[in-house]
ModelCIF file with pLDDT and N, C-alpha, C, O atoms, coordinates in Angstrom:
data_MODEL
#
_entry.id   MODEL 
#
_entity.id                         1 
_entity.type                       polymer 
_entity.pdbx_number_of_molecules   1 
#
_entity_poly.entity_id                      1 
_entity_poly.type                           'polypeptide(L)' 
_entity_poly.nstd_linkage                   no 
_entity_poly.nstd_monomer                   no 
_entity_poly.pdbx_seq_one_letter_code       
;(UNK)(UNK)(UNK)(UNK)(UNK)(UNK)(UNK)(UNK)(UNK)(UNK)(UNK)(UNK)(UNK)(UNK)(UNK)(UNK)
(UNK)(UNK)(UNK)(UNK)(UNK)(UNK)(UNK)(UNK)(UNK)(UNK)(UNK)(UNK)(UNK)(UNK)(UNK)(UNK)
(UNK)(UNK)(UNK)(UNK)(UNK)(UNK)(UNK)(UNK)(UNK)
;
_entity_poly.pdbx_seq_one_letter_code_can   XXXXXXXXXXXXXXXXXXXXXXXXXXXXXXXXXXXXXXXXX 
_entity_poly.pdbx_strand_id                 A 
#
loop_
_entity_poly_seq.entity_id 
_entity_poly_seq.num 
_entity_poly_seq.mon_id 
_entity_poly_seq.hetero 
1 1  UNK n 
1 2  UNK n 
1 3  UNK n 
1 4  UNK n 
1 5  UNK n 
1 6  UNK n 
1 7  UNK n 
1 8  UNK n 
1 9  UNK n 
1 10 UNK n 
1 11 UNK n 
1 12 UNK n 
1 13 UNK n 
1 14 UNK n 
1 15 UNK n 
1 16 UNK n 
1 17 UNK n 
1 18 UNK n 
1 19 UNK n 
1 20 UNK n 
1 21 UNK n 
1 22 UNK n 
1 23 UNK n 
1 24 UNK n 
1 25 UNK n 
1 26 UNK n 
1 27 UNK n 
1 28 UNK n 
1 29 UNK n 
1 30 UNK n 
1 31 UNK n 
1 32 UNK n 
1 33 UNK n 
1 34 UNK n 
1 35 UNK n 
1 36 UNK n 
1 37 UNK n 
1 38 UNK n 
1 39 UNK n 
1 40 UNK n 
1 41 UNK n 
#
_struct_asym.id          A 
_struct_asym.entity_id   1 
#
loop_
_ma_qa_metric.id 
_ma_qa_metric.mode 
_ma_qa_metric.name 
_ma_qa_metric.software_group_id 
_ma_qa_metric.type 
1 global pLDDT . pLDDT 
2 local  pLDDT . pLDDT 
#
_ma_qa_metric_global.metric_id      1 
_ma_qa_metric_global.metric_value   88.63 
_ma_qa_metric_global.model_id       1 
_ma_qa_metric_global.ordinal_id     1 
#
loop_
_ma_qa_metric_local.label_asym_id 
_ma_qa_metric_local.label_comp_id 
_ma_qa_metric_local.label_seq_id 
_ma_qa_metric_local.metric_id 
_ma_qa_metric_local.metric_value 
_ma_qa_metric_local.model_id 
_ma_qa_metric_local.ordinal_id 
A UNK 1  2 94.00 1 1  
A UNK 2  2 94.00 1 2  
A UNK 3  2 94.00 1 3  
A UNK 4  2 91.00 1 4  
A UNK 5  2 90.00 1 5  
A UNK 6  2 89.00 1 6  
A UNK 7  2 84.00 1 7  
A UNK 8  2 81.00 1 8  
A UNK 9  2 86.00 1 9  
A UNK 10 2 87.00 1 10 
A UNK 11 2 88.00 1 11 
A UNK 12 2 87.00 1 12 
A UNK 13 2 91.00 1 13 
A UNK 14 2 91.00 1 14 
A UNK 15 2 91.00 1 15 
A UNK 16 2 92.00 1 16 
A UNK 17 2 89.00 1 17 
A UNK 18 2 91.00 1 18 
A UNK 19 2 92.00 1 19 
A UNK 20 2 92.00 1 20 
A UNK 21 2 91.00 1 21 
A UNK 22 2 92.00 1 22 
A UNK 23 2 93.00 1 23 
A UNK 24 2 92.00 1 24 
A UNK 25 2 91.00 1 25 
A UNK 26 2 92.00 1 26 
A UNK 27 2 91.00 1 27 
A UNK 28 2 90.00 1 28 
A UNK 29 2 90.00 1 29 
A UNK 30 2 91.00 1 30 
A UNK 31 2 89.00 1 31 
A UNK 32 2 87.00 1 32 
A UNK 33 2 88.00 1 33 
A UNK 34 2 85.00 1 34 
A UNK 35 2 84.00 1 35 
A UNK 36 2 81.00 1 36 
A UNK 37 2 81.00 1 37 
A UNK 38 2 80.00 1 38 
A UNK 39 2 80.00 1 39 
A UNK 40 2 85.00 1 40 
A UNK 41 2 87.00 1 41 
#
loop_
_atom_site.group_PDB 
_atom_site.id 
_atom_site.type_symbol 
_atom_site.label_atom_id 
_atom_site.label_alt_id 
_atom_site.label_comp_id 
_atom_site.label_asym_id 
_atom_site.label_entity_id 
_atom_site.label_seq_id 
_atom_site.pdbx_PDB_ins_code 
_atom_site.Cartn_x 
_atom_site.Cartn_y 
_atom_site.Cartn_z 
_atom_site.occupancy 
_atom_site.B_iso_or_equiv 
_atom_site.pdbx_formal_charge 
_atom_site.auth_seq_id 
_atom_site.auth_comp_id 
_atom_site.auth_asym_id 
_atom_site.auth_atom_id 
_atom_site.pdbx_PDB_model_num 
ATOM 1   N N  . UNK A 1 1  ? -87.634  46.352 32.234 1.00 94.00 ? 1  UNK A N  1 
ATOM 2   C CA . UNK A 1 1  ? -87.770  44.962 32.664 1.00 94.00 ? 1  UNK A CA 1 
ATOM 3   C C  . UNK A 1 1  ? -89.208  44.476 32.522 1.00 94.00 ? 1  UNK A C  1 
ATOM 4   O O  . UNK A 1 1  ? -89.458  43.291 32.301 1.00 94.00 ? 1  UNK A O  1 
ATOM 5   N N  . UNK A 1 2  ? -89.997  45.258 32.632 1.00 94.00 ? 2  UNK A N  1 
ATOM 6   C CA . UNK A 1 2  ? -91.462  44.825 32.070 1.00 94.00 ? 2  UNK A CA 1 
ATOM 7   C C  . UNK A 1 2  ? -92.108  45.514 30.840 1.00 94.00 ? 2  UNK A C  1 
ATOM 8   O O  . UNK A 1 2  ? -93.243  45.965 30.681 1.00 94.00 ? 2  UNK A O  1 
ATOM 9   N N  . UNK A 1 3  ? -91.266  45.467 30.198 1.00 94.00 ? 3  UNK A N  1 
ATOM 10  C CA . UNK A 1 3  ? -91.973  45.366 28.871 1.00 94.00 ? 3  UNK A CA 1 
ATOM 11  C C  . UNK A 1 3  ? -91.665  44.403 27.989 1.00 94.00 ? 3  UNK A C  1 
ATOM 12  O O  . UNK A 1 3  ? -92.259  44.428 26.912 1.00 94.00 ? 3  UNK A O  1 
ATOM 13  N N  . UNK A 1 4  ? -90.635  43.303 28.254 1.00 91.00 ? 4  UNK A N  1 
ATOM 14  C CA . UNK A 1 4  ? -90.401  42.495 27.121 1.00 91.00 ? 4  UNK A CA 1 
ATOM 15  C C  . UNK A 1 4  ? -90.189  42.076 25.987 1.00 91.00 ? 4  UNK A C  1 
ATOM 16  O O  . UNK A 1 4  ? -89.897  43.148 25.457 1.00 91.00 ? 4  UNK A O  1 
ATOM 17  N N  . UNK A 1 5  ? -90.117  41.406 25.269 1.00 90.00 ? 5  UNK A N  1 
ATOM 18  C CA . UNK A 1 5  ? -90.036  41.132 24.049 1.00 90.00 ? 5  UNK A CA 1 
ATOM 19  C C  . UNK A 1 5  ? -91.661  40.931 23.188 1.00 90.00 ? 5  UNK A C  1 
ATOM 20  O O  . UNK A 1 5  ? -92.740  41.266 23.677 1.00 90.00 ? 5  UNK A O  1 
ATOM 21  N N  . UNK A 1 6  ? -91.499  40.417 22.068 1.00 89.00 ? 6  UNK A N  1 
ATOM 22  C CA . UNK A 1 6  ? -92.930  39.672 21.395 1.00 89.00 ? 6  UNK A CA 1 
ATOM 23  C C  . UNK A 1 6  ? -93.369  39.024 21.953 1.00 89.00 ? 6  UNK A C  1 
ATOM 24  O O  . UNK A 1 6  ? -92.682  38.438 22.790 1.00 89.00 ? 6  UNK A O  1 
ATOM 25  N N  . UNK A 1 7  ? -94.706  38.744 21.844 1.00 84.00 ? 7  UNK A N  1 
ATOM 26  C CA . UNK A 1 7  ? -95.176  37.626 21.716 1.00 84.00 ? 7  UNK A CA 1 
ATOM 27  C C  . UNK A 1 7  ? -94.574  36.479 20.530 1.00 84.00 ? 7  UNK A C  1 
ATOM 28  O O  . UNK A 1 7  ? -94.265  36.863 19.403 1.00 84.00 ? 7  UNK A O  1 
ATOM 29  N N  . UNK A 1 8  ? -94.478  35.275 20.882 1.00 81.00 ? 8  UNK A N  1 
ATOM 30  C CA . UNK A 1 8  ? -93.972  34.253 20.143 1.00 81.00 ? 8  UNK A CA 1 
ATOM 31  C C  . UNK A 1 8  ? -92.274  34.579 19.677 1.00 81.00 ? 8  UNK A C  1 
ATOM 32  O O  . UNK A 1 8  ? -91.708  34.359 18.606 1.00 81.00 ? 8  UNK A O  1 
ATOM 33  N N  . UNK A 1 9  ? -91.770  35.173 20.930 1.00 86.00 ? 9  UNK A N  1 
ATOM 34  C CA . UNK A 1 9  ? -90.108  35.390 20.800 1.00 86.00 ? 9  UNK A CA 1 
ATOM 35  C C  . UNK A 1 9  ? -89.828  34.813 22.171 1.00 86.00 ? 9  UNK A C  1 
ATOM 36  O O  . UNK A 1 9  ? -90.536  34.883 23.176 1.00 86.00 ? 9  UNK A O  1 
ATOM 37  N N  . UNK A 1 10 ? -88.746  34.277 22.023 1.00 87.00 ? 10 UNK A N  1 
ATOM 38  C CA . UNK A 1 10 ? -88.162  33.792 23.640 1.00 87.00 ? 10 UNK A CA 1 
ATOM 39  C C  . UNK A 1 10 ? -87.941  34.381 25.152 1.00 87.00 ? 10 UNK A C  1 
ATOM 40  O O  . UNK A 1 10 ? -87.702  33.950 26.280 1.00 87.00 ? 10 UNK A O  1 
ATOM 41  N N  . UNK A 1 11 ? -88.197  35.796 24.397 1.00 88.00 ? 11 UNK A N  1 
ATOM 42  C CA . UNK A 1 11 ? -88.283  36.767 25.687 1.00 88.00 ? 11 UNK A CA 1 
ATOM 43  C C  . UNK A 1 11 ? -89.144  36.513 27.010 1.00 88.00 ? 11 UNK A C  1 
ATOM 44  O O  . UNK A 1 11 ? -89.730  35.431 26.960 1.00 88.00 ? 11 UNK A O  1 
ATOM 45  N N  . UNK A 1 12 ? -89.277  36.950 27.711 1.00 87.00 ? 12 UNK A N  1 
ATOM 46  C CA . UNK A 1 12 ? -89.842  37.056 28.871 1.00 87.00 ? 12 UNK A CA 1 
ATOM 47  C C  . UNK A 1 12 ? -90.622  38.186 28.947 1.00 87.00 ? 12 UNK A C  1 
ATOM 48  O O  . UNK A 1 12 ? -91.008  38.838 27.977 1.00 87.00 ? 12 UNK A O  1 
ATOM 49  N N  . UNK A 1 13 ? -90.921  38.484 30.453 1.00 91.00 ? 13 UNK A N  1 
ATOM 50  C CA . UNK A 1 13 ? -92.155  39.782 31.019 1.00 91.00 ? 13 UNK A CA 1 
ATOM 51  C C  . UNK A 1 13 ? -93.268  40.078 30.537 1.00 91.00 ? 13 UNK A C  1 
ATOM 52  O O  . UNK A 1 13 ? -93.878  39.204 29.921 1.00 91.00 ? 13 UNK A O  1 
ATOM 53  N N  . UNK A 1 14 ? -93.626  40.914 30.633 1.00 91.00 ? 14 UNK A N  1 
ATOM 54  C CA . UNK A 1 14 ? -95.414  41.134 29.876 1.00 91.00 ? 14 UNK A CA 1 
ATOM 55  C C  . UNK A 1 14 ? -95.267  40.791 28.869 1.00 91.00 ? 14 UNK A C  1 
ATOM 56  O O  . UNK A 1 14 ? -96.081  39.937 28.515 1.00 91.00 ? 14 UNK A O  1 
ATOM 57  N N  . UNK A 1 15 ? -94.168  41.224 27.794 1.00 91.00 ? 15 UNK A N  1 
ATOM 58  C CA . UNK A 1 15 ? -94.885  41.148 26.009 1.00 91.00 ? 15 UNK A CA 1 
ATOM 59  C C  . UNK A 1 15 ? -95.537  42.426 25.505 1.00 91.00 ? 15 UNK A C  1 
ATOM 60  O O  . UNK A 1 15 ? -96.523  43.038 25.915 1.00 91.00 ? 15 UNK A O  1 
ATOM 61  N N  . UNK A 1 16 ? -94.964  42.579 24.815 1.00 92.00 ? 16 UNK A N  1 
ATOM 62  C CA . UNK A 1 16 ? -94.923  43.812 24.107 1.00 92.00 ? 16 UNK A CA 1 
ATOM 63  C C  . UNK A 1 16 ? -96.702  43.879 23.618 1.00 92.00 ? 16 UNK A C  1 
ATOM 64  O O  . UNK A 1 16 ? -97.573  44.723 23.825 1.00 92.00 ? 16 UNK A O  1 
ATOM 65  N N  . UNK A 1 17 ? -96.701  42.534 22.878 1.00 89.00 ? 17 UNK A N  1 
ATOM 66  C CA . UNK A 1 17 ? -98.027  43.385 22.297 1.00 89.00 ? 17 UNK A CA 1 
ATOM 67  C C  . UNK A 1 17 ? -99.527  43.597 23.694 1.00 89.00 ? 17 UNK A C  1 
ATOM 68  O O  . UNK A 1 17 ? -100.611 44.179 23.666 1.00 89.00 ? 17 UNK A O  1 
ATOM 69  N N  . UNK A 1 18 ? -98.759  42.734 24.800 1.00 91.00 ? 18 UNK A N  1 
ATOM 70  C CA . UNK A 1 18 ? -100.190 42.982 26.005 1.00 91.00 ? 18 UNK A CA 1 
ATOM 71  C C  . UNK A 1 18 ? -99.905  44.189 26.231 1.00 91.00 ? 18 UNK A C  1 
ATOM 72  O O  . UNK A 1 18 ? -100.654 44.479 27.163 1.00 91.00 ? 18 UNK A O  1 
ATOM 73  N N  . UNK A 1 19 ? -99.121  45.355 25.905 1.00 92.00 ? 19 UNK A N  1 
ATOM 74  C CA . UNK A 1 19 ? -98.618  46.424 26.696 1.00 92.00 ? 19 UNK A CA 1 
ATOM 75  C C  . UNK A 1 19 ? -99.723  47.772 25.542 1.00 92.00 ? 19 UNK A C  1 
ATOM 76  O O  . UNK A 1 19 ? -100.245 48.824 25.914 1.00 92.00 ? 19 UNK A O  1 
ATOM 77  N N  . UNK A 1 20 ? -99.716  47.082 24.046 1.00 92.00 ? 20 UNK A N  1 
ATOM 78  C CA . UNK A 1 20 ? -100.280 47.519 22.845 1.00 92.00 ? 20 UNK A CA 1 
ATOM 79  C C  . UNK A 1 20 ? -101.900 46.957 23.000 1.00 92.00 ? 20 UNK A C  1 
ATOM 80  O O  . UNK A 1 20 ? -102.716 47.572 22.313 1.00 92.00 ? 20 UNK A O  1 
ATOM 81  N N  . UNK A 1 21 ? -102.284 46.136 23.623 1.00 91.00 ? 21 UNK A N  1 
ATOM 82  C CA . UNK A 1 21 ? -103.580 46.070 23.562 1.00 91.00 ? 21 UNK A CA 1 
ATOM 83  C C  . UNK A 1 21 ? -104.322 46.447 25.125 1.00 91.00 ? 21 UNK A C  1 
ATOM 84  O O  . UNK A 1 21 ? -105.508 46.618 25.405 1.00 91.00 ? 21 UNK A O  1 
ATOM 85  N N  . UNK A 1 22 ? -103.348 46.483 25.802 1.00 92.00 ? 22 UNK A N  1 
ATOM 86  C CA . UNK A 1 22 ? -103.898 47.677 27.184 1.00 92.00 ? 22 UNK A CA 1 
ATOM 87  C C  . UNK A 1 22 ? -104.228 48.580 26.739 1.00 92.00 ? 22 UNK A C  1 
ATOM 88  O O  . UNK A 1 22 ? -105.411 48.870 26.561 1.00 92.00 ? 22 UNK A O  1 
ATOM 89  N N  . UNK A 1 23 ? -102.774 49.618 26.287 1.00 93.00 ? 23 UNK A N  1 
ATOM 90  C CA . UNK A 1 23 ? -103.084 50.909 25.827 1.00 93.00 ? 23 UNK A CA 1 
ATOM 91  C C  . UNK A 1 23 ? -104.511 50.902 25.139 1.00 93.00 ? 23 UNK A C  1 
ATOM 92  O O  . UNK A 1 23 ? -105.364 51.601 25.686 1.00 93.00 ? 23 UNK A O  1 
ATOM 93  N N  . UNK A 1 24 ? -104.822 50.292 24.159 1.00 92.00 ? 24 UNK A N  1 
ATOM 94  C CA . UNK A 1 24 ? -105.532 50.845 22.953 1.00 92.00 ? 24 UNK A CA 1 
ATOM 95  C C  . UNK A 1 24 ? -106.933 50.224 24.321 1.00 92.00 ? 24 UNK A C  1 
ATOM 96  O O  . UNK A 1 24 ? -107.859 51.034 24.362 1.00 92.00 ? 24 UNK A O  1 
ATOM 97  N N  . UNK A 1 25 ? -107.042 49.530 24.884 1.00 91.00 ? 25 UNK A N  1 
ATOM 98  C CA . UNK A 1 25 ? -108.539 49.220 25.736 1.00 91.00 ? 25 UNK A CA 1 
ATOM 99  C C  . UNK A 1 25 ? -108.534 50.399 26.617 1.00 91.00 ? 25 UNK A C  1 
ATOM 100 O O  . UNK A 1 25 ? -109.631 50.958 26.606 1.00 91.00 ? 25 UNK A O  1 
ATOM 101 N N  . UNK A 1 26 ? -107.387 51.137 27.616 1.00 92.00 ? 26 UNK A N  1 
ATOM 102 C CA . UNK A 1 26 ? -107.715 51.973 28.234 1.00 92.00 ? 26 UNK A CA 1 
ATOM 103 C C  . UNK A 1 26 ? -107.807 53.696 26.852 1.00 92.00 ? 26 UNK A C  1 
ATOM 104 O O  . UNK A 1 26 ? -108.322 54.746 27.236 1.00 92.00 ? 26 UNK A O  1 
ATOM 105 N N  . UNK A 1 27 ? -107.414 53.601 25.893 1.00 91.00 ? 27 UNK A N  1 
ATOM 106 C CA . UNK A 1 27 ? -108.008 54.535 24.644 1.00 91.00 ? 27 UNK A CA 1 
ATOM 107 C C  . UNK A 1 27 ? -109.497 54.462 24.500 1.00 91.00 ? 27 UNK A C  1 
ATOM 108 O O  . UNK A 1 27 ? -110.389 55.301 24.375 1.00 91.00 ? 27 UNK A O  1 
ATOM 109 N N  . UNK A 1 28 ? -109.439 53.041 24.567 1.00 90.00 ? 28 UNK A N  1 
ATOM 110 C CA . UNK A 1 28 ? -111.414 53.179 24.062 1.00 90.00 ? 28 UNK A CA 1 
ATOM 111 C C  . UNK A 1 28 ? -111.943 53.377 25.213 1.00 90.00 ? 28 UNK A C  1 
ATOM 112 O O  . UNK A 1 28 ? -113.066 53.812 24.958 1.00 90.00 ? 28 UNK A O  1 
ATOM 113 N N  . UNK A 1 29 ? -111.801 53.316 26.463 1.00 90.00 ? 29 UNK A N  1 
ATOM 114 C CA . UNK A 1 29 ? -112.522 53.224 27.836 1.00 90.00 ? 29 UNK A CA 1 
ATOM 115 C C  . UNK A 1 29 ? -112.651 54.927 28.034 1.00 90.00 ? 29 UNK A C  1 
ATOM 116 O O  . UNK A 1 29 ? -113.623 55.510 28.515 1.00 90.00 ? 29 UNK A O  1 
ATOM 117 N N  . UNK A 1 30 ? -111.444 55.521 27.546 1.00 91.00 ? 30 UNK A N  1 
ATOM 118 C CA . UNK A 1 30 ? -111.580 57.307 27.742 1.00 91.00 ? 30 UNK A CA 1 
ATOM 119 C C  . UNK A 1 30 ? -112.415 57.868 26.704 1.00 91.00 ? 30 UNK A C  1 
ATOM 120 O O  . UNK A 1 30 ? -112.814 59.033 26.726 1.00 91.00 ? 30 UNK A O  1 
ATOM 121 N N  . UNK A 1 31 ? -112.721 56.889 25.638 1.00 89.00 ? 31 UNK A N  1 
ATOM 122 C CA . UNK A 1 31 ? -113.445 57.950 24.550 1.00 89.00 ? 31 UNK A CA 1 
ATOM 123 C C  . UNK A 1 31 ? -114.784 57.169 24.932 1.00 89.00 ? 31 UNK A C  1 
ATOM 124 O O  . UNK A 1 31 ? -115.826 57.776 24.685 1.00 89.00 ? 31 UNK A O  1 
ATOM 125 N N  . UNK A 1 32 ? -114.871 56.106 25.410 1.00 87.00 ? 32 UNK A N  1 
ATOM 126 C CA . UNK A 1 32 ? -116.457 55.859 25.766 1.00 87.00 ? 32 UNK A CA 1 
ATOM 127 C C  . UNK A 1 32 ? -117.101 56.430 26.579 1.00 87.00 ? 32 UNK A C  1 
ATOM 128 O O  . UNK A 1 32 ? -118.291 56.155 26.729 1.00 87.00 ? 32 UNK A O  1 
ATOM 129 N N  . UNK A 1 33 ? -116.300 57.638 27.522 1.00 88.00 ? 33 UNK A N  1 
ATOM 130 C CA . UNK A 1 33 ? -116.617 58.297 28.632 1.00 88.00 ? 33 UNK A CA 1 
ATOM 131 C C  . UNK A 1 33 ? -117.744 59.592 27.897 1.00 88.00 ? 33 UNK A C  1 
ATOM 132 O O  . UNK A 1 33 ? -118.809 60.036 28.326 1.00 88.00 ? 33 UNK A O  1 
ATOM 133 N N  . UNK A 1 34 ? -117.036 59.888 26.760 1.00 85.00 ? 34 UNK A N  1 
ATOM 134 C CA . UNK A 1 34 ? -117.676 60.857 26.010 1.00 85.00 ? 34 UNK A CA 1 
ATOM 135 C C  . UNK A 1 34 ? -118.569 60.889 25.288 1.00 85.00 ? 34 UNK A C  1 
ATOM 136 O O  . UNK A 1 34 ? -119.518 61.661 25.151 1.00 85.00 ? 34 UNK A O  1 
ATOM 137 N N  . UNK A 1 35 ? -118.010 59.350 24.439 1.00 84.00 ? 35 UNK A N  1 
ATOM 138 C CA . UNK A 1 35 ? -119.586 58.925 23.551 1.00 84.00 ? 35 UNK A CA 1 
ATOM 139 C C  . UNK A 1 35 ? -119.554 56.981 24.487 1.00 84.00 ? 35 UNK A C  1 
ATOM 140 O O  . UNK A 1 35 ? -118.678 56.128 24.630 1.00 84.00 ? 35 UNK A O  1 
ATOM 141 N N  . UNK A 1 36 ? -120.599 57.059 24.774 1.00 81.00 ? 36 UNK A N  1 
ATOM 142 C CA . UNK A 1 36 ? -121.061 55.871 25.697 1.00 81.00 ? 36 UNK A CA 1 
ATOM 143 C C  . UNK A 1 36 ? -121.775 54.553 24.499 1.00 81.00 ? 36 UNK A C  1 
ATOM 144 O O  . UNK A 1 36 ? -121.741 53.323 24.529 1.00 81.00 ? 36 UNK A O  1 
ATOM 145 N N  . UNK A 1 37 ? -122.349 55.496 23.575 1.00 81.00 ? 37 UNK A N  1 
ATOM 146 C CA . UNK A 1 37 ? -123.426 54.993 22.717 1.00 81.00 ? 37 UNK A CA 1 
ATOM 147 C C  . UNK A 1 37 ? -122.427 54.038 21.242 1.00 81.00 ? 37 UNK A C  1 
ATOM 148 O O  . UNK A 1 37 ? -122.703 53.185 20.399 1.00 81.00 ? 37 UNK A O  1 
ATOM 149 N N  . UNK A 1 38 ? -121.144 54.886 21.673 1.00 80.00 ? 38 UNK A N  1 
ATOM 150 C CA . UNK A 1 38 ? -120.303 54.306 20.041 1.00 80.00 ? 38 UNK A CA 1 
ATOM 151 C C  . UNK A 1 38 ? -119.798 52.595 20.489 1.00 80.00 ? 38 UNK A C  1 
ATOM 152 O O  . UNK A 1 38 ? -119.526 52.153 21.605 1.00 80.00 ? 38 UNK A O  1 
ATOM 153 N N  . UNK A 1 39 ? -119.807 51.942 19.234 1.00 80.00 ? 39 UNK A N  1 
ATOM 154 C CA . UNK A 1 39 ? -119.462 50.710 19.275 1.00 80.00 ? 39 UNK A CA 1 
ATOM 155 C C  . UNK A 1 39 ? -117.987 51.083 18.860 1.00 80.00 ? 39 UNK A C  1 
ATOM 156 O O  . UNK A 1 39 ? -117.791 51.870 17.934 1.00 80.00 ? 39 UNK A O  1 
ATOM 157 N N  . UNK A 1 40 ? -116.747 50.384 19.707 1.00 85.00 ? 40 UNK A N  1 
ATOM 158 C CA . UNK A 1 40 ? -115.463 50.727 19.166 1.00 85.00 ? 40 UNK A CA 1 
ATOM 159 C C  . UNK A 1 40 ? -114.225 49.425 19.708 1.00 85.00 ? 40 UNK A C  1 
ATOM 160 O O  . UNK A 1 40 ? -113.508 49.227 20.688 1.00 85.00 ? 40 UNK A O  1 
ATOM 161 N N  . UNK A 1 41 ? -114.598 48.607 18.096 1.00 87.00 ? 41 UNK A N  1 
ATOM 162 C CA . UNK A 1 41 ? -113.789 47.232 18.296 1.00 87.00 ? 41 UNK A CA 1 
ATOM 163 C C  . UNK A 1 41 ? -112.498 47.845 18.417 1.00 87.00 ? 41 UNK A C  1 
ATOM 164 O O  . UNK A 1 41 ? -111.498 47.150 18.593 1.00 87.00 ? 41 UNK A O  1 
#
């Protein structure tokens, strides 16, 4: 129930891709723990 559909689909709840760009921000937040110094768009 909270994961939803697309963005720009009629669905409802979070939205799939906010669920894909959490993940990948809490990814870079664990590898910045290690290297602090890396730039990682």
């Amino acid at each position: 129930m909270f994961v939803g559909g697309s963005a720009g689909s009629t669905g409802g709840s979070i939205k799939v891709v906010r669920h894909l760009l959490l993940g990948k921000a809490i990814r870079r937040e664990i590898r910045l723990t290690v290297h602090p110094e890396a730039v990682m768009p």
